[in-house]
C-alpha atoms as a PDB file:
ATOM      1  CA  UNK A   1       0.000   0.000   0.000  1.00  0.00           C
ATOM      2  CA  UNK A   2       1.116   3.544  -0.886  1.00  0.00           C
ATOM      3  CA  UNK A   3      -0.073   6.349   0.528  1.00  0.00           C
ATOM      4  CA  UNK A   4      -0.366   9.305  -2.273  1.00  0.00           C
ATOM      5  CA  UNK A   5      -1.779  12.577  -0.572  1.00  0.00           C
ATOM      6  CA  UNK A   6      -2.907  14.082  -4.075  1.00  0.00           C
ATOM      7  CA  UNK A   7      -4.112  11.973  -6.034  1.00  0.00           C
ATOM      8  CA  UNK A   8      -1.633  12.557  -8.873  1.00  0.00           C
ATOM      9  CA  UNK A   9      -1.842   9.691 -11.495  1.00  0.00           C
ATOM     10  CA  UNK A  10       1.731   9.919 -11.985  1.00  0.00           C
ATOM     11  CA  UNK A  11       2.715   9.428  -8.657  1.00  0.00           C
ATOM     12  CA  UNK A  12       0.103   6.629  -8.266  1.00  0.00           C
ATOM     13  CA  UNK A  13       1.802   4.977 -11.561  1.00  0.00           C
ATOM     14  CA  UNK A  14       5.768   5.551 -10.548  1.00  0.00           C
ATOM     15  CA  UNK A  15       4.773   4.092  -6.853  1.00  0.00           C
ATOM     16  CA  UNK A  16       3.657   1.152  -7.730  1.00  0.00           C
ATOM     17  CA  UNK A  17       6.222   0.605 -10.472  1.00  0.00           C
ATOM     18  CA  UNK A  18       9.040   1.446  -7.434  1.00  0.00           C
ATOM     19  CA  UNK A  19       7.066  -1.180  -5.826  1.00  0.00           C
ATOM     20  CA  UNK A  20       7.072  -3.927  -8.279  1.00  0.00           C
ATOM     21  CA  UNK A  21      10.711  -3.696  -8.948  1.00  0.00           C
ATOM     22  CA  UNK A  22      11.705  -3.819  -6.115  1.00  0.00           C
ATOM     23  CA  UNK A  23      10.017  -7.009  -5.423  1.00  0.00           C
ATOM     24  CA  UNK A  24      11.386  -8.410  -8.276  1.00  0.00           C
ATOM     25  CA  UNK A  25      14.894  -7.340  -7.305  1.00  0.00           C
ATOM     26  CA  UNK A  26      14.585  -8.913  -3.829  1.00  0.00           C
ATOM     27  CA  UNK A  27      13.001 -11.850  -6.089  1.00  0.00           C
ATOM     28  CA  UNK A  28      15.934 -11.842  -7.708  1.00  0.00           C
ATOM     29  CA  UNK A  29      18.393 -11.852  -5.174  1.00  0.00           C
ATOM     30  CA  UNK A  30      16.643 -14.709  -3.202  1.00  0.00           C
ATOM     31  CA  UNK A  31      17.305 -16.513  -6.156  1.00  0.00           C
ATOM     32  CA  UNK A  32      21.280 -16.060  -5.908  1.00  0.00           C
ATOM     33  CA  UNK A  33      20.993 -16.167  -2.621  1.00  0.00           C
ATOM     34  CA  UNK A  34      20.277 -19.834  -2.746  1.00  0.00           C
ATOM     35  CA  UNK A  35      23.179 -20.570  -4.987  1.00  0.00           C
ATOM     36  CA  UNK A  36      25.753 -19.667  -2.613  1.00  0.00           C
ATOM     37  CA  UNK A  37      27.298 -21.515   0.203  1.00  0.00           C
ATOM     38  CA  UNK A  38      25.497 -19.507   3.089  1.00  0.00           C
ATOM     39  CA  UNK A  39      21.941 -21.661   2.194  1.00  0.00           C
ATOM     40  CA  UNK A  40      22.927 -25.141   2.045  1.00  0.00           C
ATOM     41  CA  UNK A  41      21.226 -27.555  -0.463  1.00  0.00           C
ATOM     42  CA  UNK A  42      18.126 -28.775   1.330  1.00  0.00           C
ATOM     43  CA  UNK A  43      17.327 -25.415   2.932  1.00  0.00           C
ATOM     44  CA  UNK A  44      14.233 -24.330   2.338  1.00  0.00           C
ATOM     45  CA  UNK A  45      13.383 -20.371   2.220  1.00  0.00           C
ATOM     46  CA  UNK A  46      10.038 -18.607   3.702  1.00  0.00           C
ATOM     47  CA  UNK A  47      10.287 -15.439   1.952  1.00  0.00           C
ATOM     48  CA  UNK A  48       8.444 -11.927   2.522  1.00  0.00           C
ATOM     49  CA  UNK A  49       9.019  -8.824   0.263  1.00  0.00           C
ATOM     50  CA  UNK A  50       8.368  -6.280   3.006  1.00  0.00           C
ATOM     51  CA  UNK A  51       9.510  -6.623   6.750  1.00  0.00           C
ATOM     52  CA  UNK A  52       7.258  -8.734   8.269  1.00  0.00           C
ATOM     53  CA  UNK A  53       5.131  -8.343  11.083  1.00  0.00           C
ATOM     54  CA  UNK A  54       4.103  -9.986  14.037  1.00  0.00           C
ATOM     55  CA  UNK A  55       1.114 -11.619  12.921  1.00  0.00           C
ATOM     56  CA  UNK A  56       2.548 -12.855   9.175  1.00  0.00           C
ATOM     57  CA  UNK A  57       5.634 -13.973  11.167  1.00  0.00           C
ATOM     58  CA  UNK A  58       3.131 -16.327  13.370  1.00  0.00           C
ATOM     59  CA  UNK A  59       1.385 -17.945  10.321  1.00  0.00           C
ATOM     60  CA  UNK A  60       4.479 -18.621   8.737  1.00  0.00           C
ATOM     61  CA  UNK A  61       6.225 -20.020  11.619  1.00  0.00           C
ATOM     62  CA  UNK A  62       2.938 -22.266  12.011  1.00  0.00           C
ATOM     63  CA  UNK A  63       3.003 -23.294   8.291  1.00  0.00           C
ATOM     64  CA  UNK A  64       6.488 -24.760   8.441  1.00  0.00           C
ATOM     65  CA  UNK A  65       6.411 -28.249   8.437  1.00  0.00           C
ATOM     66  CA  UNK A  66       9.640 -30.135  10.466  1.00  0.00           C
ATOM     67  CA  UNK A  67      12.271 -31.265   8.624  1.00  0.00           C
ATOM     68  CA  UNK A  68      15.089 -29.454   7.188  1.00  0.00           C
ATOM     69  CA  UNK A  69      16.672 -26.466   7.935  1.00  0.00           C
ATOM     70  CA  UNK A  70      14.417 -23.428   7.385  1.00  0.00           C
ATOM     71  CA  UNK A  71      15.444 -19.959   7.155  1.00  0.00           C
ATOM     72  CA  UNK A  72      12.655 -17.066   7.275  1.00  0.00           C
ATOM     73  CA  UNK A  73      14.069 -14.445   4.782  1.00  0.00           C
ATOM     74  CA  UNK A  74      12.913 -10.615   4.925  1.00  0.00           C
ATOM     75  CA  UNK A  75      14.215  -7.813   2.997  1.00  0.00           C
ATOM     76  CA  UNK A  76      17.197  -5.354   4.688  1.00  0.00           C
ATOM     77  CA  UNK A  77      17.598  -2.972   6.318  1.00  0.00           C
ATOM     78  CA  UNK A  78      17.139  -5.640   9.533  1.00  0.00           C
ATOM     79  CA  UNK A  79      13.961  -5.007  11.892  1.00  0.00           C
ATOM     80  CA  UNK A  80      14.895  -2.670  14.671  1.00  0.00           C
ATOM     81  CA  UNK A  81      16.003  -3.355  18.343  1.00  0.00           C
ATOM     82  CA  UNK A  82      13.537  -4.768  20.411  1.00  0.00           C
ATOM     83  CA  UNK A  83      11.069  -5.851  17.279  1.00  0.00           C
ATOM     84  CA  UNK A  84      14.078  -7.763  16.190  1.00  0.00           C
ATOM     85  CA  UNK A  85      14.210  -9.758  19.370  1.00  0.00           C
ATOM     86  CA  UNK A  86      10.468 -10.171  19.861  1.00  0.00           C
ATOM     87  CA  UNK A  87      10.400 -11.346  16.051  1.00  0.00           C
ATOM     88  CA  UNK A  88      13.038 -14.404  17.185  1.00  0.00           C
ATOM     89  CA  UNK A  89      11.498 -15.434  20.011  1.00  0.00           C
ATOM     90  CA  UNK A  90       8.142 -15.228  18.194  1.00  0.00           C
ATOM     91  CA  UNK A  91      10.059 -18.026  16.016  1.00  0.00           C
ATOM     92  CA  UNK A  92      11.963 -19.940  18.015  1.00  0.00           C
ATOM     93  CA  UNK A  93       8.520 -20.773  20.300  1.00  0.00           C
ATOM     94  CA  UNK A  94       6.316 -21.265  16.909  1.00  0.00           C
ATOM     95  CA  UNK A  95       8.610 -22.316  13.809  1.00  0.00           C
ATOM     96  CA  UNK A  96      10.539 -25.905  14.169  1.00  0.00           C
ATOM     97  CA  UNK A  97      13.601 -26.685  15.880  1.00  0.00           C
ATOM     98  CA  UNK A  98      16.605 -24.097  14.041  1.00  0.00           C
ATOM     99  CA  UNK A  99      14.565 -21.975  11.716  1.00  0.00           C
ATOM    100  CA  UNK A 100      16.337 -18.306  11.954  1.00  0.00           C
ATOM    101  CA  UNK A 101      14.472 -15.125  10.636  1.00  0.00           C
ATOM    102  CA  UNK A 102      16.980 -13.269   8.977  1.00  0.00           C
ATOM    103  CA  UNK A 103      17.847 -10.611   5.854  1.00  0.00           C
ATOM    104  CA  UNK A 104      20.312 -11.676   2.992  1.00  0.00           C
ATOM    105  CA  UNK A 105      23.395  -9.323   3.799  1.00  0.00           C
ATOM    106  CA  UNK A 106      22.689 -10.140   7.608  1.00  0.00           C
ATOM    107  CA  UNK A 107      23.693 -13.962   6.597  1.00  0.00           C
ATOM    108  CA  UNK A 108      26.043 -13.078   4.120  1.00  0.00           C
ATOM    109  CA  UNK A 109      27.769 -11.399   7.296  1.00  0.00           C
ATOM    110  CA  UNK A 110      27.221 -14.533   9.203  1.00  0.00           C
ATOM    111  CA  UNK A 111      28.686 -17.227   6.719  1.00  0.00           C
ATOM    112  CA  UNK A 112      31.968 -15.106   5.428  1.00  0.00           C
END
């Protein structure tokens, strides 16, 4: 959703093209993401475009079925302190056994 005080059709237009490419560039990068050594084969990816919240968290965490490792993959720049922290616990209690929300440069960081 984009909030565009005026009405302008322009501005409606060039928001939601901003908006679809850069979905498609996160889409994108997902996609290489997985071809590198920081998501090992077998991984498999829960992926939002937008920073999740509490409540989409939840029902994704609840829709993950046991087995391999999972990783719960948002967009940067990382969720702030404190929503961060209530964000993993909200996943380690729901999601199975070593699922880890994260962003791609955050485990970029974390494997090199």
């Amino acid at each position: 959703m984009v909030r565009i005080p005026d009405g302008n059709l322009m501005r409606v237009l060039f928001a939601a093209l901003r908006e679809g490419l850069r979905f498609l560039y996160f889409k994108r990068r997902v996609a290489e993401l997985r071809q590198t050594p920081a998501v090992p084969a077998g991984t498999l990816l829960y992926v939002f475009s937008l920073a999740p919240s509490m409540p989409a968290l939840l029902r994704a965490c609840r829709s993950l079925q046991p087995g391999p490792r999972h990783l719960i993959v948002y967009p940067d720049p990382p969720l702030g302190t404190g929503v961060f922290e209530a964000a993993n616990a909200l996943v380690s209690d729901y999601a199975p056994p070593g699922t880890q929300l994260t962003t791609p440069n955050t485990l970029a960081v974390e494997q090199g």
